[in-house]
Every structure is written in structure tokens, then in C-alpha cells.
PDB file of N, CA and C in Angstrom:
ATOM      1  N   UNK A   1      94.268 -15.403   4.241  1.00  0.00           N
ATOM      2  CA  UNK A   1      94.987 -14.162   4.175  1.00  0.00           C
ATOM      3  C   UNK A   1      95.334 -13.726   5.590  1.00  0.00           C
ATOM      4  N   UNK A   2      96.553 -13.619   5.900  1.00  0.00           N
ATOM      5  CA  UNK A   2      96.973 -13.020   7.024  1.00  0.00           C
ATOM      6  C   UNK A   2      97.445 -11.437   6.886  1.00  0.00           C
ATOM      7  N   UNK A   3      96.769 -11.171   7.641  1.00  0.00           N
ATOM      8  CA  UNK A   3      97.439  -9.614   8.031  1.00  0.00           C
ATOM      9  C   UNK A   3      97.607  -8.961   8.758  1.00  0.00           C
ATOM     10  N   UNK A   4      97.614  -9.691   9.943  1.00  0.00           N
ATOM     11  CA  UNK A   4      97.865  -9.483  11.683  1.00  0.00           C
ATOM     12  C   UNK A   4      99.030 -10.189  12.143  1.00  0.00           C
ATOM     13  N   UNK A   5      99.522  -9.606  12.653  1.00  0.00           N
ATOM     14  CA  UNK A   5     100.682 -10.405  13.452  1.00  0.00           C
ATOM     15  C   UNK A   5     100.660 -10.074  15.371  1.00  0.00           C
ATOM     16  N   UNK A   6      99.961 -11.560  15.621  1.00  0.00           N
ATOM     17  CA  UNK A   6      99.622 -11.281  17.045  1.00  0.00           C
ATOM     18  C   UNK A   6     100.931 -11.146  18.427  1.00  0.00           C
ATOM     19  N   UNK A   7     102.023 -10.521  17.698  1.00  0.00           N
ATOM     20  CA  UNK A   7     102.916 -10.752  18.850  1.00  0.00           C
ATOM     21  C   UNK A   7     103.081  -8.595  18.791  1.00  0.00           C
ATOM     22  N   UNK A   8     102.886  -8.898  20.691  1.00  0.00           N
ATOM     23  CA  UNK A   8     103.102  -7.054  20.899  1.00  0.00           C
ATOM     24  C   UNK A   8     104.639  -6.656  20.105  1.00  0.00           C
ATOM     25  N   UNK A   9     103.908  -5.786  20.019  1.00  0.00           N
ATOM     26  CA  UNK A   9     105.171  -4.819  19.789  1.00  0.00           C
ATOM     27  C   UNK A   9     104.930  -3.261  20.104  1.00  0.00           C
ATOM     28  N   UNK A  10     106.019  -3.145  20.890  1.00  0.00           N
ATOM     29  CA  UNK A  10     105.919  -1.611  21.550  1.00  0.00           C
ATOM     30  C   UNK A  10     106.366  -0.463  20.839  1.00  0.00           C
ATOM     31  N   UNK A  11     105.300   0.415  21.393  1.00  0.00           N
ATOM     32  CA  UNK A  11     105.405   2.006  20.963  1.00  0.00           C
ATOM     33  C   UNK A  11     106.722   2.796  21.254  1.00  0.00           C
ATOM     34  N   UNK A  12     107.090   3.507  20.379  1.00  0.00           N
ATOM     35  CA  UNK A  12     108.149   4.662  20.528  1.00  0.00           C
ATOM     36  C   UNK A  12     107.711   6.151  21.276  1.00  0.00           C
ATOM     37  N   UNK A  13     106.142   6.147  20.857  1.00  0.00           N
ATOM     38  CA  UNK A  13     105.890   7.223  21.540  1.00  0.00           C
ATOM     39  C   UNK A  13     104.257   7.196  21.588  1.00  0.00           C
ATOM     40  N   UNK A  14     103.594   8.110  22.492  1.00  0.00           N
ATOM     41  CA  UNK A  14     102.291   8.194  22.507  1.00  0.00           C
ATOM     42  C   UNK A  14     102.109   9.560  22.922  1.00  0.00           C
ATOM     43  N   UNK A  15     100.557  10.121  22.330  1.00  0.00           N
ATOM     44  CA  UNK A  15     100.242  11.361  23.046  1.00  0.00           C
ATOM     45  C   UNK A  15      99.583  11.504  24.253  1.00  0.00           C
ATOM     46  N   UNK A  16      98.306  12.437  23.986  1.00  0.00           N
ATOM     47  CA  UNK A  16      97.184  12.796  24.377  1.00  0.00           C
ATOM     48  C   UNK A  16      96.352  11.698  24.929  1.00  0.00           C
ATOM     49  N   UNK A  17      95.895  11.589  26.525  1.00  0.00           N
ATOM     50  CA  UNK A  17      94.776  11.229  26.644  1.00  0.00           C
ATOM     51  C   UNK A  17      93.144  11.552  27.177  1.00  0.00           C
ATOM     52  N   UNK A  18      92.383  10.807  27.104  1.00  0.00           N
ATOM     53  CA  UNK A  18      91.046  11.527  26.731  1.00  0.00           C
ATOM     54  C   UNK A  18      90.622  10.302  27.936  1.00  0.00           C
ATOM     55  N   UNK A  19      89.511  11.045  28.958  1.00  0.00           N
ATOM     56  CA  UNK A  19      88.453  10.182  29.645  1.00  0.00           C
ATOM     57  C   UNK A  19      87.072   9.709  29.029  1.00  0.00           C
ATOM     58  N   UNK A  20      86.645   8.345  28.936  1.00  0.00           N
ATOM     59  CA  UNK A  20      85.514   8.499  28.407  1.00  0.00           C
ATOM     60  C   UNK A  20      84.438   7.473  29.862  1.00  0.00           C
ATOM     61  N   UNK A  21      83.299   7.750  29.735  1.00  0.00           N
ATOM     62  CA  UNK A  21      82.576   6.923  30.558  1.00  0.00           C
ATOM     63  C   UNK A  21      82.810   5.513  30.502  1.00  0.00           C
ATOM     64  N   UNK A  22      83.047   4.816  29.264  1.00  0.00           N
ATOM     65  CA  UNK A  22      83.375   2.999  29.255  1.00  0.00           C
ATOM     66  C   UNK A  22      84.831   3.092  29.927  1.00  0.00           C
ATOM     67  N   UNK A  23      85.791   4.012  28.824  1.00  0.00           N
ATOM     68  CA  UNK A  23      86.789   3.218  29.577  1.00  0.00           C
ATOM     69  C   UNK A  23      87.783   4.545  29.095  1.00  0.00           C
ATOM     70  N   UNK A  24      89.461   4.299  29.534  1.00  0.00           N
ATOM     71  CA  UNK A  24      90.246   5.305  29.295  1.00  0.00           C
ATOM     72  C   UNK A  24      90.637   4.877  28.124  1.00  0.00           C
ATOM     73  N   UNK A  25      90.705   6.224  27.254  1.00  0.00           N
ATOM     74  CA  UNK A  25      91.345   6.126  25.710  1.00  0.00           C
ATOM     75  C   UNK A  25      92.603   6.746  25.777  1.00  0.00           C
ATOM     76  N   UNK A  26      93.027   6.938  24.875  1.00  0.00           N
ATOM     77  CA  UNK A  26      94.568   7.197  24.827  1.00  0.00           C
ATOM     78  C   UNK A  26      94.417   7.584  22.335  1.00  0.00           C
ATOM     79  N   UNK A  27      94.736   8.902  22.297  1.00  0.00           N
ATOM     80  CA  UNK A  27      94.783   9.119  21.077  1.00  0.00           C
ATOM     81  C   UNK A  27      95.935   9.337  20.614  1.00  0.00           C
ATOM     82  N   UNK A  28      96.403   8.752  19.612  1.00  0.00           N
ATOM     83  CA  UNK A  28      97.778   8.660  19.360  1.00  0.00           C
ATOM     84  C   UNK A  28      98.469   8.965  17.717  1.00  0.00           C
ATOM     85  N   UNK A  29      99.854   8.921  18.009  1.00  0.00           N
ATOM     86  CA  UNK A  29     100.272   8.352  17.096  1.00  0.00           C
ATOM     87  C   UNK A  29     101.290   7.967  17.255  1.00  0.00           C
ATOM     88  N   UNK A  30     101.468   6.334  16.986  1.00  0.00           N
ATOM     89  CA  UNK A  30     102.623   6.094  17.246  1.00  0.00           C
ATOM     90  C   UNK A  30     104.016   5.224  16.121  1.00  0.00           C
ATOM     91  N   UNK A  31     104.869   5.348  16.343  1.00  0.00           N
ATOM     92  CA  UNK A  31     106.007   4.877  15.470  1.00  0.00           C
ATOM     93  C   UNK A  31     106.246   3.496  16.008  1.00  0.00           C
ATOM     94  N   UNK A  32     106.566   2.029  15.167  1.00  0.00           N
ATOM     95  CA  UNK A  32     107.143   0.820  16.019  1.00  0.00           C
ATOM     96  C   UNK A  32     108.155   0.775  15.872  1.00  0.00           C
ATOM     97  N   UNK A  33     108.884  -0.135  15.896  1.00  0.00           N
ATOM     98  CA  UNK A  33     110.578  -0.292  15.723  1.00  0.00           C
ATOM     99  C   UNK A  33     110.552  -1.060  14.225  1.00  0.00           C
ATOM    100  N   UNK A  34     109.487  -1.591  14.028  1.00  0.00           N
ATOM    101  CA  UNK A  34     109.665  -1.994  12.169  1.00  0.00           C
ATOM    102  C   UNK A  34     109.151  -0.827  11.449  1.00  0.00           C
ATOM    103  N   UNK A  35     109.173   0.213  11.798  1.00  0.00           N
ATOM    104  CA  UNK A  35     108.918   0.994  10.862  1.00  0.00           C
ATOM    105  C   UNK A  35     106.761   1.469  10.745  1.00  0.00           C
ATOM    106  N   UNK A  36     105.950   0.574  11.330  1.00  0.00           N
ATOM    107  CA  UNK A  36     105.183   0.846  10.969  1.00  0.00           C
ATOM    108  C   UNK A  36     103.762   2.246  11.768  1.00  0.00           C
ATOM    109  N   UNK A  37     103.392   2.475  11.556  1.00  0.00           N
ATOM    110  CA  UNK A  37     102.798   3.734  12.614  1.00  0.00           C
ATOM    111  C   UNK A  37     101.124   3.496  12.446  1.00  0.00           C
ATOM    112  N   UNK A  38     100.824   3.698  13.832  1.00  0.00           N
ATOM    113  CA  UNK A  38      99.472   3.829  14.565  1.00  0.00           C
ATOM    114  C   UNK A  38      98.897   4.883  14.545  1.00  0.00           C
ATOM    115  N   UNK A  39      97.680   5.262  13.940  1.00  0.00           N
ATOM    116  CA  UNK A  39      97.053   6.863  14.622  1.00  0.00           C
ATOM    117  C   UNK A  39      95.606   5.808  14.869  1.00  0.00           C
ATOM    118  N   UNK A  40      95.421   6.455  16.495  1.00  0.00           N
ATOM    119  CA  UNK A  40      94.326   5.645  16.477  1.00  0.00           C
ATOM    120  C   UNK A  40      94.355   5.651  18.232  1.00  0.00           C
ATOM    121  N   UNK A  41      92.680   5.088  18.934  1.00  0.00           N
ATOM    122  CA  UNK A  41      93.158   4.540  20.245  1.00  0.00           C
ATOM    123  C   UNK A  41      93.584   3.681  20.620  1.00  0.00           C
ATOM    124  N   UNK A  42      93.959   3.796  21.856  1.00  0.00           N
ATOM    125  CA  UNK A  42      94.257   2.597  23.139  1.00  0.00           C
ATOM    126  C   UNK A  42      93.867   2.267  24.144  1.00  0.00           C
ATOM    127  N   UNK A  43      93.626   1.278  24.455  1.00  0.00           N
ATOM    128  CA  UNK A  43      92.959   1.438  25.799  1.00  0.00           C
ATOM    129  C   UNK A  43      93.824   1.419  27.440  1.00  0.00           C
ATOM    130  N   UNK A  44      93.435   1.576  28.329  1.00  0.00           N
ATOM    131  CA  UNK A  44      94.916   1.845  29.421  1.00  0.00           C
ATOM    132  C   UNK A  44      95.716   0.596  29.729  1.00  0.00           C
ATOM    133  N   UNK A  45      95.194  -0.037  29.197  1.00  0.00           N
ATOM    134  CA  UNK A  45      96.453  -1.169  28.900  1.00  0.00           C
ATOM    135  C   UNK A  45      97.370  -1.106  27.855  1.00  0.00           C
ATOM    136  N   UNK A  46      97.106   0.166  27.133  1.00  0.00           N
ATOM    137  CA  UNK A  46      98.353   0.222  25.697  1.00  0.00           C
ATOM    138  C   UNK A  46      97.799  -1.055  24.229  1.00  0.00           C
ATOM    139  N   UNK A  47      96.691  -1.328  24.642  1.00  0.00           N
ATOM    140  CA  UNK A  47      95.753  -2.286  23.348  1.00  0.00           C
ATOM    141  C   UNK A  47      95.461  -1.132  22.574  1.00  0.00           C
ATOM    142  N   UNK A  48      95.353  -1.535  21.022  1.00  0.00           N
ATOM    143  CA  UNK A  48      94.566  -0.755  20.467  1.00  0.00           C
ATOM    144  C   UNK A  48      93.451  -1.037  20.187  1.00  0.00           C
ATOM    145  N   UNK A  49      92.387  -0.187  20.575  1.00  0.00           N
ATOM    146  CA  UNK A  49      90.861  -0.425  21.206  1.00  0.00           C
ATOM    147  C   UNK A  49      89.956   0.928  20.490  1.00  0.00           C
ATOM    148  N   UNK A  50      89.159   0.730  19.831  1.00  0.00           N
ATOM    149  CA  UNK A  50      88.229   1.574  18.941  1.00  0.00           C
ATOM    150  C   UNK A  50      88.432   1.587  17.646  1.00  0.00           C
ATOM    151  N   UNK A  51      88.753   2.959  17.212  1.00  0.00           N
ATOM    152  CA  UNK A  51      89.229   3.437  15.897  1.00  0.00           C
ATOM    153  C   UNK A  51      90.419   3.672  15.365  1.00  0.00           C
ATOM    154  N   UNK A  52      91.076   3.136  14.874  1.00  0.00           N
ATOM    155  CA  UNK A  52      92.721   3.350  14.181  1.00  0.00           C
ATOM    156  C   UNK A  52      93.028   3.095  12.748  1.00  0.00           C
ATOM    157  N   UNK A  53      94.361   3.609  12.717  1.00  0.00           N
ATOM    158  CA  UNK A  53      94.938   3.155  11.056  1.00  0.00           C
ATOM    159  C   UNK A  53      96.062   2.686  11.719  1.00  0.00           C
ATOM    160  N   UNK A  54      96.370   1.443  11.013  1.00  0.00           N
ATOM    161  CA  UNK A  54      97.930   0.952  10.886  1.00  0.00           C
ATOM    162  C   UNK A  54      98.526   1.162   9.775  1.00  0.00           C
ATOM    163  N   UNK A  55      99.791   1.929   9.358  1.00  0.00           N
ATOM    164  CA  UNK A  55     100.283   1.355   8.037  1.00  0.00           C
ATOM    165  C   UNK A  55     102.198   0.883   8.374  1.00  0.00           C
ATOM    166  N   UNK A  56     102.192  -0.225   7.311  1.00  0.00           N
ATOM    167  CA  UNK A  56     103.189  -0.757   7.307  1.00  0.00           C
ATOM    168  C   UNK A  56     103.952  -0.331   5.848  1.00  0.00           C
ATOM    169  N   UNK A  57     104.679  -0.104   6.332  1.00  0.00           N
ATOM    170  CA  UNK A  57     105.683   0.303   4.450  1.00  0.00           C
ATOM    171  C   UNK A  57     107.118  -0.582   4.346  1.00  0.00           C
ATOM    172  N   UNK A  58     107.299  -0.869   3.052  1.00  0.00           N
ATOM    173  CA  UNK A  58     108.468  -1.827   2.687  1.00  0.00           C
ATOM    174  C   UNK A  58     109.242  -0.776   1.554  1.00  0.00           C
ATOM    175  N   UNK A  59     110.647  -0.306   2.199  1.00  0.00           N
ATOM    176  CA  UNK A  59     111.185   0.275   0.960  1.00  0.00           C
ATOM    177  C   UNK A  59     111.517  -0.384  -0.613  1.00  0.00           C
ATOM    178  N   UNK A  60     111.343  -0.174  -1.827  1.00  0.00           N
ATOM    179  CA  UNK A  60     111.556  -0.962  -2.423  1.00  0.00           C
ATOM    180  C   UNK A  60     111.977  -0.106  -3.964  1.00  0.00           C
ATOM    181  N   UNK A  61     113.007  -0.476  -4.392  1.00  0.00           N
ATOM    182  CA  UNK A  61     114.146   0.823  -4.976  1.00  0.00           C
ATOM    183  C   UNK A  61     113.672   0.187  -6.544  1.00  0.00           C
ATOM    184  N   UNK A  62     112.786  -1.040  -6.696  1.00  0.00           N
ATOM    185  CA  UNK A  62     112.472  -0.754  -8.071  1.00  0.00           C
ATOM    186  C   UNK A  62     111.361  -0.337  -9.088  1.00  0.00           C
ATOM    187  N   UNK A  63     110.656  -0.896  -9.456  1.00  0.00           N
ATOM    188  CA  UNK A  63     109.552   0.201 -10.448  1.00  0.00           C
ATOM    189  C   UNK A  63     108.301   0.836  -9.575  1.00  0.00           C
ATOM    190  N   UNK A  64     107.985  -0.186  -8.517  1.00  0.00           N
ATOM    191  CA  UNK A  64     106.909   0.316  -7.835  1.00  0.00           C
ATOM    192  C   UNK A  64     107.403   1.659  -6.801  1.00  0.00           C
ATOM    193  N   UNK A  65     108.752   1.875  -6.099  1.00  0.00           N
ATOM    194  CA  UNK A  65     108.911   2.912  -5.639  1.00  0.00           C
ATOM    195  C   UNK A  65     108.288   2.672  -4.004  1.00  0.00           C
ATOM    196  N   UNK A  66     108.077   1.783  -3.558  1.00  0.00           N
ATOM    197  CA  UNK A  66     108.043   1.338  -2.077  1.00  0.00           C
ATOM    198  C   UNK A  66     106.141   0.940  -1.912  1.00  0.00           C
ATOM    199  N   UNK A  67     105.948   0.246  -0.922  1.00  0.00           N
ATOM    200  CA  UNK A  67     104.658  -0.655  -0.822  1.00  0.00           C
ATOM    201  C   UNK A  67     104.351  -0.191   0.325  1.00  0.00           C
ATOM    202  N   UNK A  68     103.123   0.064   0.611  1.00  0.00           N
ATOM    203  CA  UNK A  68     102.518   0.243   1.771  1.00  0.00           C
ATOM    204  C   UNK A  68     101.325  -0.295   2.103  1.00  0.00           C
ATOM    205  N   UNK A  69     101.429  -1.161   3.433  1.00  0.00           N
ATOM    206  CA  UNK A  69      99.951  -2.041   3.393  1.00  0.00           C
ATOM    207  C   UNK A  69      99.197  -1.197   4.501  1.00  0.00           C
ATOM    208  N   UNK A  70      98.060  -0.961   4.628  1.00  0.00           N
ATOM    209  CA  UNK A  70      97.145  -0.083   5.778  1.00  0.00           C
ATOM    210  C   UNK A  70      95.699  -0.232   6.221  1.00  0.00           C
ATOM    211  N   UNK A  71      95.297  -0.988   7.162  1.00  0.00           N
ATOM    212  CA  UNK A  71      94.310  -1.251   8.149  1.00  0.00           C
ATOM    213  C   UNK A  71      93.655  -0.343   8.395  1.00  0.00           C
ATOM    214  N   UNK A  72      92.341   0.522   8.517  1.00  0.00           N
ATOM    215  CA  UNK A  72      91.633   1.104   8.607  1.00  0.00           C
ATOM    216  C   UNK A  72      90.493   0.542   9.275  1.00  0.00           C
ATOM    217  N   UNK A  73      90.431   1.036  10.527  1.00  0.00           N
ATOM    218  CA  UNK A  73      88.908   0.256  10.538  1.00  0.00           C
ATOM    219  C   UNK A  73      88.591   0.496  12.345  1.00  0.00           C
ATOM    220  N   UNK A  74      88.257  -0.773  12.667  1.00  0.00           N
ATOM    221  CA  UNK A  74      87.582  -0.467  14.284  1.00  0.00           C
ATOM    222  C   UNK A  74      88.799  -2.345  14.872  1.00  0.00           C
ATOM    223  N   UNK A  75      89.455  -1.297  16.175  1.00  0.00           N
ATOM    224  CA  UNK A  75      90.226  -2.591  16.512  1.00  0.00           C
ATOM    225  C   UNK A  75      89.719  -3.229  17.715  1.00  0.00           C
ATOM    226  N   UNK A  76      90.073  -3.800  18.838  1.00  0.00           N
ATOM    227  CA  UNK A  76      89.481  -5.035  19.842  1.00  0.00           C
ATOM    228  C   UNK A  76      90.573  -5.718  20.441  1.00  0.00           C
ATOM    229  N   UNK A  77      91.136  -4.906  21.243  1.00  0.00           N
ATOM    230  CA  UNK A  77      92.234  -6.307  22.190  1.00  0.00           C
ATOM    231  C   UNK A  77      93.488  -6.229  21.323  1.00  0.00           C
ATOM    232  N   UNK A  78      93.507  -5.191  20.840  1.00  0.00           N
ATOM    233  CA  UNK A  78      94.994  -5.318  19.810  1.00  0.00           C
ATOM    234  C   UNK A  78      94.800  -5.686  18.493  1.00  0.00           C
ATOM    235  N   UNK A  79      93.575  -5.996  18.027  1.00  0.00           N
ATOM    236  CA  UNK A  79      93.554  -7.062  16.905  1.00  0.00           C
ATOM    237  C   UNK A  79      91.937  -6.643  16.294  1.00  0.00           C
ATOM    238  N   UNK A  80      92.348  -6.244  14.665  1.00  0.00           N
ATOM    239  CA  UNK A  80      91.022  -6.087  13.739  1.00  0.00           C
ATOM    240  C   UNK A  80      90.353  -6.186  14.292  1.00  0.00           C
ATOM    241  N   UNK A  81      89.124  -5.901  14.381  1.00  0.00           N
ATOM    242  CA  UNK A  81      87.697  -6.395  15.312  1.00  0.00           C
ATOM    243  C   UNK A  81      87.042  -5.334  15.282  1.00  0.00           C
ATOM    244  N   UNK A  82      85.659  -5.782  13.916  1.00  0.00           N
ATOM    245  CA  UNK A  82      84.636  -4.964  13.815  1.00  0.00           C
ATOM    246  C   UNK A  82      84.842  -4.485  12.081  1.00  0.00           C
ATOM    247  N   UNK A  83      84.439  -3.336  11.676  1.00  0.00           N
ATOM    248  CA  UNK A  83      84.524  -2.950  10.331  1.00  0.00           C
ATOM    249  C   UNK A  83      85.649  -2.421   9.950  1.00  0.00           C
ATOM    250  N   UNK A  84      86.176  -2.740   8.848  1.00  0.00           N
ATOM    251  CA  UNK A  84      87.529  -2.416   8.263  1.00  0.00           C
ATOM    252  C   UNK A  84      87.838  -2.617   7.055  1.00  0.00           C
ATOM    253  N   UNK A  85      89.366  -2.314   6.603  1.00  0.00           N
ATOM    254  CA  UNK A  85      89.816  -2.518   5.392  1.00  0.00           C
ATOM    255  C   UNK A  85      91.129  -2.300   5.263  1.00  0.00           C
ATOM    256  N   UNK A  86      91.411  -3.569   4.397  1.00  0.00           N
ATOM    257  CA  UNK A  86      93.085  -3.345   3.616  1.00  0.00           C
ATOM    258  C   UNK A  86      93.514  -2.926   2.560  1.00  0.00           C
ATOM    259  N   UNK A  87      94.174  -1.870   2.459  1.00  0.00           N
ATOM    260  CA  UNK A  87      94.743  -1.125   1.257  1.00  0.00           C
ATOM    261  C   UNK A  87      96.162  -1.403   0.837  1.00  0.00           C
ATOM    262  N   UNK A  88      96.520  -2.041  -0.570  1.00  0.00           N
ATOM    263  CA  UNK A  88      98.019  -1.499  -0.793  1.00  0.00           C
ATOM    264  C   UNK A  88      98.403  -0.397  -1.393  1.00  0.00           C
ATOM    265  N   UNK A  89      99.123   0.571  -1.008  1.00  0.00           N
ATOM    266  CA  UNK A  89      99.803   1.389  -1.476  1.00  0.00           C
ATOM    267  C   UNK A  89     100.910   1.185  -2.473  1.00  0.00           C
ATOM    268  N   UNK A  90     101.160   1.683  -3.479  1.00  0.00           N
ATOM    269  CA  UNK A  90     102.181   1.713  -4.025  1.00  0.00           C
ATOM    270  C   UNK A  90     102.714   3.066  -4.566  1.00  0.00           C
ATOM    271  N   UNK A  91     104.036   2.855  -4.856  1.00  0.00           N
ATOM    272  CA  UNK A  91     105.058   4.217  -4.357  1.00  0.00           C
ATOM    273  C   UNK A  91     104.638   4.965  -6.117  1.00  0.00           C
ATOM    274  N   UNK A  92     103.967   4.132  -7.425  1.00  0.00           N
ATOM    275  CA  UNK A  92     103.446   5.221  -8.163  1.00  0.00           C
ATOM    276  C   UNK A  92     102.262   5.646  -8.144  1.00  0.00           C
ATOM    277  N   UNK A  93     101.181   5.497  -6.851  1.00  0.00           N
ATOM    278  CA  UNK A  93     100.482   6.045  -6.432  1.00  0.00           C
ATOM    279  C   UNK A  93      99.400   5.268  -7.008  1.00  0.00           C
ATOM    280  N   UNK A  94      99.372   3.768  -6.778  1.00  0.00           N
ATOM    281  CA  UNK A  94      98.413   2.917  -7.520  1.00  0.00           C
ATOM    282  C   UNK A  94      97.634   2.192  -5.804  1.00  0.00           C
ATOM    283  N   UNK A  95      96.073   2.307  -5.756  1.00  0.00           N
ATOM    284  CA  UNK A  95      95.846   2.402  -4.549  1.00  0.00           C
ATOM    285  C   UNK A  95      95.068   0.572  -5.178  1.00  0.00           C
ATOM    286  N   UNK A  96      95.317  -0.746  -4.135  1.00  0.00           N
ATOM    287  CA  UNK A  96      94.180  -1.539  -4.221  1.00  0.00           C
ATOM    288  C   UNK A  96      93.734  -2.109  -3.384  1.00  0.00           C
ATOM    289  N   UNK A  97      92.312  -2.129  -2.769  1.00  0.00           N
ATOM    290  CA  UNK A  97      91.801  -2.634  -2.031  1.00  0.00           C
ATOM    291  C   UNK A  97      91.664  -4.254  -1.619  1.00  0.00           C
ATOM    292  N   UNK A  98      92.230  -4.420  -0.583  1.00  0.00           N
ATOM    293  CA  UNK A  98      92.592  -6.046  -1.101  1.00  0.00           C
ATOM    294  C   UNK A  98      91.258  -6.349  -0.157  1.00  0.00           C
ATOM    295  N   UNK A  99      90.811  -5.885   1.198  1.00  0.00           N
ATOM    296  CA  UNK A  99      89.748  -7.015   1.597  1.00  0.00           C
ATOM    297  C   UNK A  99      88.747  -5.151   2.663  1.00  0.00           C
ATOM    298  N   UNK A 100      87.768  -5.641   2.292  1.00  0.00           N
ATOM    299  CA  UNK A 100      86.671  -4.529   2.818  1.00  0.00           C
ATOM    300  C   UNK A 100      85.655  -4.612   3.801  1.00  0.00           C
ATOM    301  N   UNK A 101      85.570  -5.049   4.967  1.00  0.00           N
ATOM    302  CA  UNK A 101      84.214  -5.858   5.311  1.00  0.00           C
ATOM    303  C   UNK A 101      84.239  -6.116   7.154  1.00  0.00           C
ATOM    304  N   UNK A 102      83.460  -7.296   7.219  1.00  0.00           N
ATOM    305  CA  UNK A 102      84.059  -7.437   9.023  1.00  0.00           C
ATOM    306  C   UNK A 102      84.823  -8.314   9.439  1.00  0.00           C
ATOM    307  N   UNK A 103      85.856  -8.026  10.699  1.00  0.00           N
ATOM    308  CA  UNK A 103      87.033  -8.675  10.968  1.00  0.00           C
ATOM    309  C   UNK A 103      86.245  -9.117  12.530  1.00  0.00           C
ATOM    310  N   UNK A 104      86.813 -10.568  13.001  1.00  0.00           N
ATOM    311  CA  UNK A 104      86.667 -10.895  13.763  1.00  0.00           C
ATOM    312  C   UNK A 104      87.722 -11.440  14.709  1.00  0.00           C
ATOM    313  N   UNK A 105      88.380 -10.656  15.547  1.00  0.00           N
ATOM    314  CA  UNK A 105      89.632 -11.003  16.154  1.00  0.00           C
ATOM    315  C   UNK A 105      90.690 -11.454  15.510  1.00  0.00           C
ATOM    316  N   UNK A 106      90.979 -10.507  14.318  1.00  0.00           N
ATOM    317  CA  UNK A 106      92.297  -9.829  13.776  1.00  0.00           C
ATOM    318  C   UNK A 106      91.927 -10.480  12.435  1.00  0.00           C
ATOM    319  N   UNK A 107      90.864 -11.625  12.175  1.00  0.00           N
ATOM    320  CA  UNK A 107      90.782 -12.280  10.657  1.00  0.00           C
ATOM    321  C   UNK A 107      89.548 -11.968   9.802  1.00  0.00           C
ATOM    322  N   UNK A 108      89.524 -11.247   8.801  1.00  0.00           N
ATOM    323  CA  UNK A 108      88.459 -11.004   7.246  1.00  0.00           C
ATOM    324  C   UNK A 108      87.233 -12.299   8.287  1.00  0.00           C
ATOM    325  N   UNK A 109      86.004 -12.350   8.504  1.00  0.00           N
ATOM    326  CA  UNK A 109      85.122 -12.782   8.170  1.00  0.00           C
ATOM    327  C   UNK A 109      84.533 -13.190   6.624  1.00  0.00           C
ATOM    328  N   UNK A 110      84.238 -14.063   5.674  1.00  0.00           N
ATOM    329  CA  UNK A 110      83.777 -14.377   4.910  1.00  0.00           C
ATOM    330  C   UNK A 110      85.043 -13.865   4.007  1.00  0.00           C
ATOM    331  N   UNK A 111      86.296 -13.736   3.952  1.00  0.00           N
ATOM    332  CA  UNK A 111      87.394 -13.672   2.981  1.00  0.00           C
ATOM    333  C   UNK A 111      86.802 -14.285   1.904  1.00  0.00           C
ATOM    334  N   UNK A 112      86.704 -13.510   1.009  1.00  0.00           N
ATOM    335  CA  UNK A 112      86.728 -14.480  -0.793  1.00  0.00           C
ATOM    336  C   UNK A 112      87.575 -14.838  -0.981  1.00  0.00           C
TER     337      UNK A 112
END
């Protein structure tokens, strides 16, 4: 199961940042150019580093009413890393959990 796509892609916008003793965070939210949005940190390299949500949405004009896939969890260098989860959304409000557990540099550990 893939659900990372390791090539950058840059922010439209960012907020607020915050000093911490490890390292500089950066709290956000941001828009990409495919459509998909970040709330979550960064680290001062513009990685997303700690805690975030990604969601990605696909418009889709027939019964389901548009799809939304969304990452939740703890990220690492840009990429899943640590505890998390994938959700699909769907546009009649049907929620399913596709994978729940620990990610190890952007991939499900122990995927069923």
C-alpha cells in the first residue's frame, strides 16, 4: 500500500512560528498546488516534522460526492514516521479506516 509520495512539493502559504529547545517548529496550514492541505509542523527546513494531518481530496460528480484520503499521525523528514492513520472520506459522509498503527519512513509497518 502506498500512500506517500516522496517527491517535495511546495507550500502556498505558511503561518506562525514557535521556538522550541530541540529544534524550530513552524505551525501551519498549508494549501499545495494539487489541491491537498497540511495543518501540522515543520521543521526550519520546511519538512514536516512532529504532528500533522494531510488530506488529499479527488472531486468526483458521481454517487460518492468526492473522496478524501487523510494522514493523521506523527511525521519525520517529510514522511509518516511514528504513530498514525489513514482515513477515506467520502462525500456521503461514509468514514473508513484503511491502515492504523506505526509508520516507518513514510510505509505501514506490519501492513495486513
Amino acid at each position: 500500500m502506498v500512500v506517500y509520495s516522496s517527491s517535495k512539493q511546495t507550500p502556498t502559504n505558511a503561518s506562525t512560528m514557535e521556538t522550541t529547545t530541540r529544534y524550530l517548529t513552524w505551525t501551519n496550514q498549508m494549501r499545495y498546488a494539487n489541491g491537498s492541505v497540511y495543518k501540522g509542523s515543520l521543521d526550519r527546513y520546511g519538512n514536516r516534522t512532529g504532528f500533522g494531518i494531510l488530506r488529499t481530496c479527488w472531486d468526483d460528480f458521481g454517487t460518492d460526492g468526492g473522496i478524501c484520503m487523510e494522514y493523521n499521525g506523527d511525521w519525520c523528514d517529510d514522511k509518516p514516521n511514528g504513530w498514525g492513520s489513514v482515513k477515506r472520506y467520502r462525500g456521503d459522509a461514509t468514514t473508513i479506516t484503511i491502515y492504523e498503527g506505526v509508520w516507518a519512513n513514510g510505509v505501514p509497518v506490519n501492513d495486513p
